[in-house]
N, C-alpha and C. Protein backbone atom coordinates (compact mmCIF):
# COMPACT_ATOMS: atom_id res chain seq x y z
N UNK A 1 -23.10 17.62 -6.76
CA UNK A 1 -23.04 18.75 -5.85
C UNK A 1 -21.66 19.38 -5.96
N UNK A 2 -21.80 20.48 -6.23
CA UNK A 2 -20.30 21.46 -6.07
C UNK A 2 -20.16 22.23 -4.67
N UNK A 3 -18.97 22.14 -5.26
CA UNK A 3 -18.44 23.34 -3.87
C UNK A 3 -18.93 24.75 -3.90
N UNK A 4 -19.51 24.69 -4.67
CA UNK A 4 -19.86 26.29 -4.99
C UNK A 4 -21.26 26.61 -3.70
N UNK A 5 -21.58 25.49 -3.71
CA UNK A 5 -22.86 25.60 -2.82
C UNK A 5 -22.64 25.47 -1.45
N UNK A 6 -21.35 25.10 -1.05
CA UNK A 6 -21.13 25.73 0.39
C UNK A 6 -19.97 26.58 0.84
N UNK A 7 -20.08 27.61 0.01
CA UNK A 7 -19.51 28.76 -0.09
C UNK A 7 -20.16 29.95 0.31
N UNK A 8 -19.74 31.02 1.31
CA UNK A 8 -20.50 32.12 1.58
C UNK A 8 -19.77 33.30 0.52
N UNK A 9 -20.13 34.59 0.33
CA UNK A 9 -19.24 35.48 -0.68
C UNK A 9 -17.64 35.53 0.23
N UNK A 10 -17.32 35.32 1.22
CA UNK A 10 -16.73 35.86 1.70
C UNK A 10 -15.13 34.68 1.67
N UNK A 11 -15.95 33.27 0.68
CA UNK A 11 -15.11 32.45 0.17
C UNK A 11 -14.18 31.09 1.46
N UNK A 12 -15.27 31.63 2.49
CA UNK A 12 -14.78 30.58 3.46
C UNK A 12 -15.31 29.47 3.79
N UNK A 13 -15.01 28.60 4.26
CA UNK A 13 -15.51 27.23 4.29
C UNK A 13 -16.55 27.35 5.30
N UNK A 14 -17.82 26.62 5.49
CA UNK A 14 -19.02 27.25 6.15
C UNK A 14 -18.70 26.56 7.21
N UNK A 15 -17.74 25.65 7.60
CA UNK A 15 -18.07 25.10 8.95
C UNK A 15 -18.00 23.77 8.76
N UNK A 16 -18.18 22.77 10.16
CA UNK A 16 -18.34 22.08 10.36
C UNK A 16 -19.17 20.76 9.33
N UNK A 17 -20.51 21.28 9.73
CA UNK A 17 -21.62 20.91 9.12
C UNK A 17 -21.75 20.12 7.98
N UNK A 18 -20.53 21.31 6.71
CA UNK A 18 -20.41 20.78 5.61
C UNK A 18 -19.43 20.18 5.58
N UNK A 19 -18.19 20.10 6.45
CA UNK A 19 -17.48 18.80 6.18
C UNK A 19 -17.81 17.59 6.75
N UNK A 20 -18.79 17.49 7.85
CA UNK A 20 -19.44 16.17 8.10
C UNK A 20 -20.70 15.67 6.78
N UNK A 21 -20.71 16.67 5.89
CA UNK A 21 -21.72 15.93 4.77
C UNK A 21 -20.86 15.78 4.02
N UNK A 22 -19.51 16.21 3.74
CA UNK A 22 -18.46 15.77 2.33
C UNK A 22 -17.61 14.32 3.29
N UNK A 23 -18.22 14.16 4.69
CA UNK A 23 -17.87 12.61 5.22
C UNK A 23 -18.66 11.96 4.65
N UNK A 24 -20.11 12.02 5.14
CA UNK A 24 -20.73 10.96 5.26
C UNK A 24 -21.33 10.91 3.48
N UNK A 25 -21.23 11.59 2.58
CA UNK A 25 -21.26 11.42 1.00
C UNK A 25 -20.37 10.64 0.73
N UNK A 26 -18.74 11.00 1.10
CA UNK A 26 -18.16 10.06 0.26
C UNK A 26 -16.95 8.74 0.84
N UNK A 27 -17.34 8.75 1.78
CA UNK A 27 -16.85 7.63 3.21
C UNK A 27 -16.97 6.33 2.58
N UNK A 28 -18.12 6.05 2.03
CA UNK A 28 -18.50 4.98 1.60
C UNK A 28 -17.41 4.52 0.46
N UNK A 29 -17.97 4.95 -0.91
CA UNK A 29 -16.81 5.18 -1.96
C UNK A 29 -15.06 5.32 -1.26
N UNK A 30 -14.60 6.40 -0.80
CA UNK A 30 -12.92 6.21 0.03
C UNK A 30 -12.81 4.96 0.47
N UNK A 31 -13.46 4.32 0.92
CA UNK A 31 -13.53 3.07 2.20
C UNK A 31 -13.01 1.80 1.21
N UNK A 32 -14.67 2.09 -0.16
CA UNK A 32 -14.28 0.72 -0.80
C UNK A 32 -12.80 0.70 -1.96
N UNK A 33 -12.75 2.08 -2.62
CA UNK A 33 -11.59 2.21 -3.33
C UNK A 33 -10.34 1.79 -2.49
N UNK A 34 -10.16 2.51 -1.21
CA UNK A 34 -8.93 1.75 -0.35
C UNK A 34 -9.02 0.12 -0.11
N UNK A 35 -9.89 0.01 0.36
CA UNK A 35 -9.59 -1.58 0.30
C UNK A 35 -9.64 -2.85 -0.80
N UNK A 36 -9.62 -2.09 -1.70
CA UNK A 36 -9.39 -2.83 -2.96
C UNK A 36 -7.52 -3.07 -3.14
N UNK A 37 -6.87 -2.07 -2.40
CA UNK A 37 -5.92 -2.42 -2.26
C UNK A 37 -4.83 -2.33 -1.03
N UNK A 38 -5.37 -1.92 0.07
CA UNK A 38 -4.79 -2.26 1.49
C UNK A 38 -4.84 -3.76 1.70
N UNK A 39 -6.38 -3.62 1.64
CA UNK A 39 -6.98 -5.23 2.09
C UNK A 39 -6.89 -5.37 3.87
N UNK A 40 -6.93 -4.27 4.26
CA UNK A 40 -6.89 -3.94 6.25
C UNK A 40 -7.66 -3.07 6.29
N UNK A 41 -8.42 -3.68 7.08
CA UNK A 41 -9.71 -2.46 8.26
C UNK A 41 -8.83 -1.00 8.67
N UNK A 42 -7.75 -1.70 9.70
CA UNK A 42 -7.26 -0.76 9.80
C UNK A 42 -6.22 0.44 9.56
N UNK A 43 -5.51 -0.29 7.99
CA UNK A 43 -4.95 0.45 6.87
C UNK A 43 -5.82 2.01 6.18
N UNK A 44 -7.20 1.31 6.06
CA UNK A 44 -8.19 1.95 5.27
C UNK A 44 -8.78 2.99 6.29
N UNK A 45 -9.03 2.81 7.54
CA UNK A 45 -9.45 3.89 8.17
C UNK A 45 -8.64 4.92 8.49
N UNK A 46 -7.33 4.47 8.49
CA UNK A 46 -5.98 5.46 8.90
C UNK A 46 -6.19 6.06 7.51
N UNK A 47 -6.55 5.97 6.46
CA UNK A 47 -5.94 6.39 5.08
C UNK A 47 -7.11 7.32 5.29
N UNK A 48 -8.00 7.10 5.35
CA UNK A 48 -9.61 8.25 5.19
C UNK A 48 -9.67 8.87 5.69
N UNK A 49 -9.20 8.84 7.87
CA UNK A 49 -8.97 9.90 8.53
C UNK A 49 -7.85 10.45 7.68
N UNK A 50 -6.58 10.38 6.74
CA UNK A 50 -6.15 11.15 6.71
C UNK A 50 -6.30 12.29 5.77
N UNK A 51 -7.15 11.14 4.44
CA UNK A 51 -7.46 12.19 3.42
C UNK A 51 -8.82 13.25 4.15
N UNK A 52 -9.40 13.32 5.23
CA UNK A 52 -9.93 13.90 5.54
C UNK A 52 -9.71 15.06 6.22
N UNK A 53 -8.24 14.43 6.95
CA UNK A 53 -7.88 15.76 7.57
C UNK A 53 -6.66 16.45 7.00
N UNK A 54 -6.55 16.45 5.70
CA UNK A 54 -6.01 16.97 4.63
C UNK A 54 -7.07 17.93 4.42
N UNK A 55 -8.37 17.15 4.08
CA UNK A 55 -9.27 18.49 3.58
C UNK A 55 -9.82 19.18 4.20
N UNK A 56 -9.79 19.35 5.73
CA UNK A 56 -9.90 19.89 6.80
C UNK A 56 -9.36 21.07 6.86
N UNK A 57 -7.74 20.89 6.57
CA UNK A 57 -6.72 21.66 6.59
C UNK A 57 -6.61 22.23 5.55
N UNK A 58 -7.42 21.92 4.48
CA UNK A 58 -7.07 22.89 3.32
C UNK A 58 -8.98 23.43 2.96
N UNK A 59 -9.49 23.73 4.49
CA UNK A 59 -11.08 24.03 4.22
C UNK A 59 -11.08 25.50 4.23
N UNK A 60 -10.30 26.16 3.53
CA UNK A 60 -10.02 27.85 3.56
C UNK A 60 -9.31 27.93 2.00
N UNK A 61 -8.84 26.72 1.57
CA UNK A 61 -8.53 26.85 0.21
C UNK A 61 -9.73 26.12 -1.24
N UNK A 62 -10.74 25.97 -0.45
CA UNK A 62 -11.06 24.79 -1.19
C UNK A 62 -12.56 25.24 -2.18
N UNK A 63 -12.82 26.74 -2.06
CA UNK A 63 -13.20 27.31 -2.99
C UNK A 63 -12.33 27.37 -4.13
N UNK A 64 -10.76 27.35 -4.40
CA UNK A 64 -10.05 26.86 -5.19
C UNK A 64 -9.87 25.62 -6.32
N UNK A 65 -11.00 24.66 -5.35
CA UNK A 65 -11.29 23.34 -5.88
C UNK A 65 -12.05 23.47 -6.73
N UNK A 66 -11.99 22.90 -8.29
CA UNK A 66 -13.47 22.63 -8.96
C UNK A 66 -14.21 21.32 -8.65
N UNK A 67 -13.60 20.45 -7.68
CA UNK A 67 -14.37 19.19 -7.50
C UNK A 67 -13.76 18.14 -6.27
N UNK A 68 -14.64 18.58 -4.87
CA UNK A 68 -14.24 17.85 -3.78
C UNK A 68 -14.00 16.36 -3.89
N UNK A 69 -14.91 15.99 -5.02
CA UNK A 69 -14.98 14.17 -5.57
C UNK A 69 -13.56 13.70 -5.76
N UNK A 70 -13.41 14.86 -6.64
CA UNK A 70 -11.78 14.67 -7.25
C UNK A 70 -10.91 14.59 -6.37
N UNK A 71 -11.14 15.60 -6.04
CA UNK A 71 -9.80 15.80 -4.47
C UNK A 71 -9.68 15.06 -3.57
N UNK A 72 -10.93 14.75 -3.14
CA UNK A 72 -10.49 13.10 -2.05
C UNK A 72 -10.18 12.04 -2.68
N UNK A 73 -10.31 11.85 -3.88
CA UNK A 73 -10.13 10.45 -4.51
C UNK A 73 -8.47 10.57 -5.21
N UNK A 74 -8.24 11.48 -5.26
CA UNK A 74 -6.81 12.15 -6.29
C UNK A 74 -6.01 11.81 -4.84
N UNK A 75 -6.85 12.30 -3.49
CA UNK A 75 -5.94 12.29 -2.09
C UNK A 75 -5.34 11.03 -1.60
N UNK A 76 -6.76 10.52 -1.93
CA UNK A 76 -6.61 8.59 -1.36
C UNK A 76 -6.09 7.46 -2.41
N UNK A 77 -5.96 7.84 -3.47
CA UNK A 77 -5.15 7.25 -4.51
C UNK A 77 -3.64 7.50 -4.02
N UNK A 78 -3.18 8.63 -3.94
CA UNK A 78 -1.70 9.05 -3.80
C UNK A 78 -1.37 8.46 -2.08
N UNK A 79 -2.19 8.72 -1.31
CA UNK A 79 -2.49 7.91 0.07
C UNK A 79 -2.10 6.78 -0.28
N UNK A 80 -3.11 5.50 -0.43
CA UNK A 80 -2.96 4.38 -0.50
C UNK A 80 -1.41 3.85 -1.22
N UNK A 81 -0.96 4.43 -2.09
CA UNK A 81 0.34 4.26 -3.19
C UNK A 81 1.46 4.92 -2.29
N UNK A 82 1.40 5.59 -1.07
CA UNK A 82 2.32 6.00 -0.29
C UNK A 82 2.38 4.69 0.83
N UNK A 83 1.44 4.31 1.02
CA UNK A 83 1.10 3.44 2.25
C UNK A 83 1.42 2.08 1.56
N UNK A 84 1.30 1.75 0.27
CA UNK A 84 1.60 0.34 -0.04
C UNK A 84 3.33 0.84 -0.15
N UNK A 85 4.03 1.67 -0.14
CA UNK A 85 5.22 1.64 -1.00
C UNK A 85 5.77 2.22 0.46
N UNK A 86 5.12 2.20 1.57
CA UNK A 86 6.17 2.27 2.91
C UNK A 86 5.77 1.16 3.54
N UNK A 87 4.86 0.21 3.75
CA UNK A 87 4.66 -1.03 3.83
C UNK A 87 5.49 -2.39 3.60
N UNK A 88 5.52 -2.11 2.59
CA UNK A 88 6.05 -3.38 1.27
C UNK A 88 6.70 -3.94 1.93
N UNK A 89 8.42 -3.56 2.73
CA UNK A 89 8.88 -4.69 3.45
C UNK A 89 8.23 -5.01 4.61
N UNK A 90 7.42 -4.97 5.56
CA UNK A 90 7.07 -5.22 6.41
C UNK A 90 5.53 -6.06 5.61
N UNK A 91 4.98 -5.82 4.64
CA UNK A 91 3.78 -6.62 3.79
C UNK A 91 4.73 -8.28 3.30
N UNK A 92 5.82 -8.06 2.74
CA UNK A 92 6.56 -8.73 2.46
C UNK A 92 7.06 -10.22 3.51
N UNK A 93 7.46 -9.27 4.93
CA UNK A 93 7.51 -10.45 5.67
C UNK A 93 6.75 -11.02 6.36
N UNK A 94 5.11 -10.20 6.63
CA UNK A 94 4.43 -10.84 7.27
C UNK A 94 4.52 -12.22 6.28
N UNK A 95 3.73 -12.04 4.79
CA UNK A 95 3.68 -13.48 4.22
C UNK A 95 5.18 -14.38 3.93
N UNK A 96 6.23 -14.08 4.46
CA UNK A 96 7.20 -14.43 4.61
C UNK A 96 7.05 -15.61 6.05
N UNK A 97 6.26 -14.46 6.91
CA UNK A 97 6.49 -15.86 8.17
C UNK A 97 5.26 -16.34 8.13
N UNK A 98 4.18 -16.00 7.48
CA UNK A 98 3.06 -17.02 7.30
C UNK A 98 4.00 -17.91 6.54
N UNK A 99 4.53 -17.66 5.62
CA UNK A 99 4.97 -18.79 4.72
C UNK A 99 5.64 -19.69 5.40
N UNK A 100 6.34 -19.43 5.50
CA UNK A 100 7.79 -20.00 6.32
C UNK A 100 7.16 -20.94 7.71
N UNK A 101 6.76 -20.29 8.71
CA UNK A 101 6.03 -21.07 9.94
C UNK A 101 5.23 -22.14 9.69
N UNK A 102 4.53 -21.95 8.81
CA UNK A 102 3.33 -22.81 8.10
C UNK A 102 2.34 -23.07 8.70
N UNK A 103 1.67 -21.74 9.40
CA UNK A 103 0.45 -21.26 10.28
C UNK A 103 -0.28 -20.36 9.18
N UNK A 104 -0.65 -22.03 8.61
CA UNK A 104 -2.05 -21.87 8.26
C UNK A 104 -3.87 -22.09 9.43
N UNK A 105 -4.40 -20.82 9.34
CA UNK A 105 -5.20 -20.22 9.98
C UNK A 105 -6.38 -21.03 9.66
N UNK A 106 -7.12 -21.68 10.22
CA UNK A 106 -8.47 -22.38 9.79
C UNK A 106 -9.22 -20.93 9.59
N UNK A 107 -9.66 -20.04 10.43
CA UNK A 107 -10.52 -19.59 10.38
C UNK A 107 -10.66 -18.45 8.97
N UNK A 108 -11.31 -18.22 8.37
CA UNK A 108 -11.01 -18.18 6.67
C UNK A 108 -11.51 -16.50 7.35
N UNK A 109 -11.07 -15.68 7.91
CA UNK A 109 -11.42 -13.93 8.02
C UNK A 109 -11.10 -13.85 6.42
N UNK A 110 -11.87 -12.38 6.03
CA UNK A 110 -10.89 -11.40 5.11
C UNK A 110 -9.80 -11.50 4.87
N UNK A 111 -9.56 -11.08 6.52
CA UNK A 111 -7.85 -10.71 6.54
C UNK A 111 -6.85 -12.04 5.87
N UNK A 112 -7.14 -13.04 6.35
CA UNK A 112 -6.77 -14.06 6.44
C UNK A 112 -6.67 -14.40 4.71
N UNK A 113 -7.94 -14.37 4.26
CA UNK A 113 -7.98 -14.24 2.78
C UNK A 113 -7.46 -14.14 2.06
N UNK A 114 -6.64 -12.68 2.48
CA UNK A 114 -6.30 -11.72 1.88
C UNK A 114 -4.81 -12.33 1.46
N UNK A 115 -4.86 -11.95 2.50
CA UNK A 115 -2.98 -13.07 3.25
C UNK A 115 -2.76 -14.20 2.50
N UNK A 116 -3.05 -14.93 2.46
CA UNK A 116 -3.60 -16.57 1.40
C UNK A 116 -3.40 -15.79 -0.21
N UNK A 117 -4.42 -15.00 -0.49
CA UNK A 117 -4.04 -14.61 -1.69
C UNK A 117 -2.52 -14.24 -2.40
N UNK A 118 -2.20 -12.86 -0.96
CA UNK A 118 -0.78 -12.60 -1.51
C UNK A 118 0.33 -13.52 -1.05
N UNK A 119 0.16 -14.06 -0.35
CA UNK A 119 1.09 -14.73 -0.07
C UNK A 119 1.19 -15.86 -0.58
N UNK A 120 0.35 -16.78 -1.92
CA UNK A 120 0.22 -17.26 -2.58
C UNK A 120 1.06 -16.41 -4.21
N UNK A 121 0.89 -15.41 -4.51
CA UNK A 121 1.54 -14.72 -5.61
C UNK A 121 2.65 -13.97 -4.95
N UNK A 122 2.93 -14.22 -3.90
CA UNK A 122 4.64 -13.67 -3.94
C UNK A 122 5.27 -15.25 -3.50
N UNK A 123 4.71 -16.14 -3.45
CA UNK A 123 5.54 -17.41 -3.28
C UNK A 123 5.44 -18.01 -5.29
N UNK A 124 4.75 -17.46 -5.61
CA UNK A 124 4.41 -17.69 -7.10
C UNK A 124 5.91 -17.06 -7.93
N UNK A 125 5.75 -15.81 -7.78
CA UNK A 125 7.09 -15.07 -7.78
C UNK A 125 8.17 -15.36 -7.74
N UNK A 126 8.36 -15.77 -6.12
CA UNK A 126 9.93 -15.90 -5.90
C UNK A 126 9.87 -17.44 -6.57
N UNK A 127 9.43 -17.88 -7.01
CA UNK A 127 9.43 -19.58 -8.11
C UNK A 127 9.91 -19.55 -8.95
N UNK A 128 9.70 -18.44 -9.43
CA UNK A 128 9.71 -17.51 -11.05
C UNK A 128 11.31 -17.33 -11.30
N UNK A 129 12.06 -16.83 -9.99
CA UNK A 129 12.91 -16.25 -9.92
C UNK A 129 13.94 -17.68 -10.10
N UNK A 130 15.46 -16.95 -10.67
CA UNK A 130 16.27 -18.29 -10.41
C UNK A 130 16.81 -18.83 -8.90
N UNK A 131 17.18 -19.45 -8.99
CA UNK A 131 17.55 -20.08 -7.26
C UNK A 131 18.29 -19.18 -6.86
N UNK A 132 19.43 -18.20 -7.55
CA UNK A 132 20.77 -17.76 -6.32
C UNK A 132 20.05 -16.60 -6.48
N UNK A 133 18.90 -15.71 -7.22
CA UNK A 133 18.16 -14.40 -6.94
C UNK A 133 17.24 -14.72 -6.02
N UNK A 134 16.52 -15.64 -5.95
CA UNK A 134 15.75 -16.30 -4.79
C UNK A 134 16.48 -16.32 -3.35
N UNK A 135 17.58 -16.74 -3.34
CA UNK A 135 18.39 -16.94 -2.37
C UNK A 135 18.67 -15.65 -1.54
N UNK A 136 19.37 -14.87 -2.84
CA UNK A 136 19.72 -13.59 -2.02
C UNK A 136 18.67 -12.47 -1.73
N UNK A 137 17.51 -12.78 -2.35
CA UNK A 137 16.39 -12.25 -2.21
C UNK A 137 15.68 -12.55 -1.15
N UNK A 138 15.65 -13.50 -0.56
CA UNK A 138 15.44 -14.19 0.69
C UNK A 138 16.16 -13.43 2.08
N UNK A 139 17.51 -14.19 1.77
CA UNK A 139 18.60 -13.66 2.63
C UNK A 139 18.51 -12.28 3.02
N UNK A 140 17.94 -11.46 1.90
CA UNK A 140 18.45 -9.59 2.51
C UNK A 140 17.10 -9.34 2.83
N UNK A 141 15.90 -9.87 2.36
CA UNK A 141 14.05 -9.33 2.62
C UNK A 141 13.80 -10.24 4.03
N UNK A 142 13.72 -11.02 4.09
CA UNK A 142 13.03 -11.79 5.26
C UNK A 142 14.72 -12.03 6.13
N UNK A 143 15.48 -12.55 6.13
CA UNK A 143 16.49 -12.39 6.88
C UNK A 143 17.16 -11.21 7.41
N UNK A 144 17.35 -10.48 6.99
CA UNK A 144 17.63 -8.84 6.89
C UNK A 144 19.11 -9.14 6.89
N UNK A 145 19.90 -9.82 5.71
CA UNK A 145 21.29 -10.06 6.07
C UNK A 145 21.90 -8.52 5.22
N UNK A 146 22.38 -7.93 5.33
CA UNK A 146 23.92 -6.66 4.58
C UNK A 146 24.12 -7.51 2.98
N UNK A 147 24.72 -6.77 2.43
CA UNK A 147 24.91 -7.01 1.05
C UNK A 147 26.60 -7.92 0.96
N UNK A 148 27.19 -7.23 2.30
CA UNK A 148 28.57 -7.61 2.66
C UNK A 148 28.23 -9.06 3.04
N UNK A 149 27.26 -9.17 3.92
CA UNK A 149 27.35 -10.42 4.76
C UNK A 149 26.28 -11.70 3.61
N UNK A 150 25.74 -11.49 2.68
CA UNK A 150 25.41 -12.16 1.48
C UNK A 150 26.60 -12.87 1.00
N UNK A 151 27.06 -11.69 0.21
CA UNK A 151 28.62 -11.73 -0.46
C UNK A 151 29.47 -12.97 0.09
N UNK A 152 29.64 -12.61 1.15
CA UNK A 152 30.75 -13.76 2.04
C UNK A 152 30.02 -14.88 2.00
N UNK A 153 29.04 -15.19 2.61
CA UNK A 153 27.96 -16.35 2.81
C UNK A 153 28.12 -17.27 1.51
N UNK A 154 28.36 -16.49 0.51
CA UNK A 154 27.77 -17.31 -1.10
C UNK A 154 28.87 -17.17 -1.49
N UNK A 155 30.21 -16.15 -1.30
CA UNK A 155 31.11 -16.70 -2.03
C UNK A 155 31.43 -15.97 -2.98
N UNK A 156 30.64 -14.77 -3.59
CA UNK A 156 30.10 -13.92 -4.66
C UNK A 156 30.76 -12.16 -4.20
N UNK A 157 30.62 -11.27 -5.14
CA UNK A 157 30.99 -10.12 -5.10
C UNK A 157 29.93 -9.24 -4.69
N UNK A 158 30.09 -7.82 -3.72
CA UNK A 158 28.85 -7.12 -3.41
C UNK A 158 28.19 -6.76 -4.30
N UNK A 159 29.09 -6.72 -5.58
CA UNK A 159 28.23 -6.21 -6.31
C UNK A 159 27.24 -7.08 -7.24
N UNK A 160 27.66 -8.25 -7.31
CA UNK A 160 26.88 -9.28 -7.76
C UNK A 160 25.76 -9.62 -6.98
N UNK A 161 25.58 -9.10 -5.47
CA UNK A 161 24.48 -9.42 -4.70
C UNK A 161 23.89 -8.23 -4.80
N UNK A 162 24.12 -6.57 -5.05
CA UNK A 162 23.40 -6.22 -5.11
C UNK A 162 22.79 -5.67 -6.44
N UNK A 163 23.37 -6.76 -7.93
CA UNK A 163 22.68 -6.33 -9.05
C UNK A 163 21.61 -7.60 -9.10
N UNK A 164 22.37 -8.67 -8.50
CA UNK A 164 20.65 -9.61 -8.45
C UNK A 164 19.89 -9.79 -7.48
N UNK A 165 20.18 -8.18 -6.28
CA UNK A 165 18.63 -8.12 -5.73
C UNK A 165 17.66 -7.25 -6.37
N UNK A 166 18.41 -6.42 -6.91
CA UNK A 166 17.63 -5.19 -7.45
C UNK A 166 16.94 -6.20 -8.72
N UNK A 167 17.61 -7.10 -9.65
CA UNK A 167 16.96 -7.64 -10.70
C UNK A 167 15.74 -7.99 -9.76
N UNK A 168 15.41 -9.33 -8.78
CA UNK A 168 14.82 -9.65 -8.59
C UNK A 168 13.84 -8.86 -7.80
N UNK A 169 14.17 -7.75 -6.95
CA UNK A 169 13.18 -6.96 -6.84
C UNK A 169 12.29 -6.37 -7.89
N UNK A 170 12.77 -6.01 -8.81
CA UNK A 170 12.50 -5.13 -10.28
C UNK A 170 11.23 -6.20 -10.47
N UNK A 171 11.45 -7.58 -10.41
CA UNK A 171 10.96 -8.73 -11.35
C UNK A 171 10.00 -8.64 -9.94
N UNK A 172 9.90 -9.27 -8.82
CA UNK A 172 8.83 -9.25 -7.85
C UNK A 172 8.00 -7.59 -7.88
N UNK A 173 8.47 -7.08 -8.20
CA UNK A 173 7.16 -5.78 -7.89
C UNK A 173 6.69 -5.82 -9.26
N UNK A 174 7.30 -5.53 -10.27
CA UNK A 174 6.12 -5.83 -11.60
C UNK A 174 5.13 -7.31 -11.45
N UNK A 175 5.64 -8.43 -10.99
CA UNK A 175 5.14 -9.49 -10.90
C UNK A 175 3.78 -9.09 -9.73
N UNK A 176 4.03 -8.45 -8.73
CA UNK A 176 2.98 -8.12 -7.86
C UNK A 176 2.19 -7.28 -8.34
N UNK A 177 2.50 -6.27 -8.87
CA UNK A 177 1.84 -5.30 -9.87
C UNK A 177 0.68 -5.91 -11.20
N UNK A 178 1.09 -6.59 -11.63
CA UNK A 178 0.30 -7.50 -12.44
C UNK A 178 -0.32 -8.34 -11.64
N UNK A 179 -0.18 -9.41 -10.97
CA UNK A 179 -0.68 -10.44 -10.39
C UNK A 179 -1.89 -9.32 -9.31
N UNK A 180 -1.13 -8.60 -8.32
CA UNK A 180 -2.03 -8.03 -7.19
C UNK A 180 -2.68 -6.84 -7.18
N UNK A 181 -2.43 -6.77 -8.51
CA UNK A 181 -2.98 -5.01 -8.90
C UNK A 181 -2.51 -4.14 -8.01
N UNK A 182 -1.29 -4.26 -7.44
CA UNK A 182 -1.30 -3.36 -6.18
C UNK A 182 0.53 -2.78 -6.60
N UNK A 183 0.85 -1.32 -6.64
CA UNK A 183 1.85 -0.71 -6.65
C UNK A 183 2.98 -1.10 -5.62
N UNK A 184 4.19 -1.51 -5.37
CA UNK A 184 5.30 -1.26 -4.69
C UNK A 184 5.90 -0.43 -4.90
């Protein structure tokens, strides 16, 4: 189905009507592509209301479009890759204090799943890493210590703490990237 077919000559969007059928067509598809890499109910619904009311807002331009398919999926791709890459530290420490607490959850949810998974390949990761990039990688992500207050702690130069966080960041997001299929 094209856009061409809910178009009047007058090149305006017909209404309502037809953006509750460019919902309920491709809701399904948005829903499962996002959660292939949110992995949250409520990550994925925030992401769809938004690619939706993107195309809401652009329902006066969208005779412009050769393909609404495209455009929500081009929307919720760049969506989801905005939302994992303003996330990340806060994705980071949740499995930080799962890790750390060692509240492991009997009850096996999704969510929970999910959690287990990554938080299984970013403890995989920081393994990977040597002990004093581990360390200070630790220290500044889940501790939230300054680059200054590293430095002193270890004994080391700022700038030595902040060329082996960035190494080990560099090395944990390709490592997540491969391992979780998922962008930082």
């Amino acid at each position: 189905m094209t856009s061409e077919n809910y178009y009047q000559n007058d090149d305006s969007f017909c209404g309502e009507k037809v953006f509750e059928e460019y919902y309920y067509r491709y809701y399904e598809q948005l829903h499962f592509k996002a959660f292939q890499y949110l992995k949250s109910q409520e990550l994925v619904e925030d992401a769809i209301q938004d690619v939706f009311l993107k195309l809401w807002k652009k329902r006066n331009e969208l005779h412009k479009i050769d393909s609404i398919e495209a455009f929500l999926f081009t929307c919720m791709r760049n969506h989801v890759l905005n939302m994992i890459r303003s996330h990340k530290r806060e994705i980071l420490k949740q499995v930080a204090k799962y890790n750390h607490d060692g509240q492991r959850v009997n009850n096996e949810t999704e969510d929970t799943v999910c959690l287990n998974e990554y938080s299984e390949i970013v403890e995989a990761g920081l393994n990977k890493l040597s002990p004093r990039k581990r360390l200070i990688f630790s220290l500044k992500t889940y501790k939230g210590f300054s680059n200054g207050e590293i430095a002193k702690q270890l004994d080391i130069s700022i700038n030595t703490v902040k060329v082996q966080f960035s190494q080990a960041n560099k090395f944990l997001k390709d490592y997540l990237k491969q391992r979780a299929e998922i962008e930082v």
